[in-house]
Protein backbone atom coordinates (compact mmCIF):
# COMPACT_ATOMS: atom_id res chain seq x y z
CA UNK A 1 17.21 -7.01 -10.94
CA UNK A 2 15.30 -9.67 -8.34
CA UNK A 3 13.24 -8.30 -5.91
CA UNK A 4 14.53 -8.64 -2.52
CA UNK A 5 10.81 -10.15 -1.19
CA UNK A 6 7.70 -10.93 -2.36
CA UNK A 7 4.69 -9.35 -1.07
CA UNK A 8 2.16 -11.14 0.94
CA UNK A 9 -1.64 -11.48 0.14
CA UNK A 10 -2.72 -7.73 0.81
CA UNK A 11 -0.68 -5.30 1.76
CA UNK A 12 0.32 -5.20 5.03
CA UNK A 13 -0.23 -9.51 5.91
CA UNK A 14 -3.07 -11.09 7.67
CA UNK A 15 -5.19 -9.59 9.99
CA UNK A 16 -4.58 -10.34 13.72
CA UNK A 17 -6.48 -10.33 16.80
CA UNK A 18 -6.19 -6.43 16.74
CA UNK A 19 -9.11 -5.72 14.13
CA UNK A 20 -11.71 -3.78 16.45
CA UNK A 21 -14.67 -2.89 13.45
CA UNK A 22 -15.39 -5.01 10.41
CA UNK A 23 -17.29 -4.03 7.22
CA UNK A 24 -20.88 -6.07 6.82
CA UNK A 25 -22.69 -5.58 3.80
CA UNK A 26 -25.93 -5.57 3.44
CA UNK A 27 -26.92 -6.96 -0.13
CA UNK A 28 -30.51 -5.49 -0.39
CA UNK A 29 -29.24 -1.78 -0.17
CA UNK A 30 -26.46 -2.40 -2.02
CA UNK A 31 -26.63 -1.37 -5.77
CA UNK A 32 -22.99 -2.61 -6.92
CA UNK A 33 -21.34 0.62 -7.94
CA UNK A 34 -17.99 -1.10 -6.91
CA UNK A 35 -16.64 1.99 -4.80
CA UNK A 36 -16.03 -0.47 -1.80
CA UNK A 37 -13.65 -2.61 -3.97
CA UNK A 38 -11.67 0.40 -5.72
CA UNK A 39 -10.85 1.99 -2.68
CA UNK A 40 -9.93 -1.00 -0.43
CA UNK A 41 -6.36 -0.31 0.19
CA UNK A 42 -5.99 -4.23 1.20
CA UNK A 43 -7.75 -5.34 -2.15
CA UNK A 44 -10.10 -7.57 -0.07
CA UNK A 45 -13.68 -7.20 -1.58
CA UNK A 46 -14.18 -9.89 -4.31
CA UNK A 47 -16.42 -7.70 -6.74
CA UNK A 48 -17.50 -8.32 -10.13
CA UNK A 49 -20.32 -6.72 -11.89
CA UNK A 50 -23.77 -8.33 -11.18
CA UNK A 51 -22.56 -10.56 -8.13
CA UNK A 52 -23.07 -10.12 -4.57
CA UNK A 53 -19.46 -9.03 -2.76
CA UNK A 54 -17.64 -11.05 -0.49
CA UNK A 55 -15.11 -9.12 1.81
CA UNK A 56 -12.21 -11.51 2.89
CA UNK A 57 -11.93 -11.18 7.03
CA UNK A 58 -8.22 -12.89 7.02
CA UNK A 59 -7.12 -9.67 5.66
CA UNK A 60 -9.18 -7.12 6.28
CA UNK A 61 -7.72 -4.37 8.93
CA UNK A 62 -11.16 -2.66 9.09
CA UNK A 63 -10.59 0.59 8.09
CA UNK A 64 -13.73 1.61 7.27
CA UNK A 65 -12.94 2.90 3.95
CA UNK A 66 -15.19 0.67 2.27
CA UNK A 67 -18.11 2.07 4.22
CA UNK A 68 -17.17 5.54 4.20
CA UNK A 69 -17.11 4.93 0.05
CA UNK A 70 -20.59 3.54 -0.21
CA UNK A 71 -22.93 6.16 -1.48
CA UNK A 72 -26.11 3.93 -0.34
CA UNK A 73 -24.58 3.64 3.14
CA UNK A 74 -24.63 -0.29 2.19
CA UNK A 75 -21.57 -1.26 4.11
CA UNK A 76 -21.12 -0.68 7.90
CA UNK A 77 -18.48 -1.19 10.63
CA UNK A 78 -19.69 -3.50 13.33
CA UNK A 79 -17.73 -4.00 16.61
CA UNK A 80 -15.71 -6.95 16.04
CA UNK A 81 -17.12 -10.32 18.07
CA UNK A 82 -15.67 -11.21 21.34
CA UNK A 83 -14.98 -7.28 22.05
């Protein structure tokens, strides 16, 4: 059986004009436990062991999961620029 579509890159598309809050990490507290990128529900933190994560803003609804995840408090939602 074919699928009927293909999914896009992350879940629900790119991110519009609508994000509000977006995740900034800040790589001195962080201690790279990986929470942030196994809870993402859009699968946007780039996160292998022993390098610094990179959180891809094209798809990125800003949530806040990420952040609420963090055990260090490493990650936190800033108002979006422009707002």
């Amino acid at each position: 059986m074919l699928p009927l579509s293909r999914p896009a890159p992350a879940s629900a598309g790119m991110t519009g004009t609508w994000r509000t809050y977006k995740p900034v990490v800040n790589l001195q507290k962080c201690i790279d436990c990986g929470l942030c990128w196994l809870y993402c529900p859009e699968s946007v933190i780039d996160w292998e062991k022993g390098y610094k994560i990179q959180i891809d803003y094209t798809y990125c609804k800003g949530c806040g999961i990420c952040a609420d995840v963090c055990p260090v408090k490493a990650i936190n939602m800033t108002p979006e620029e422009g707002i």
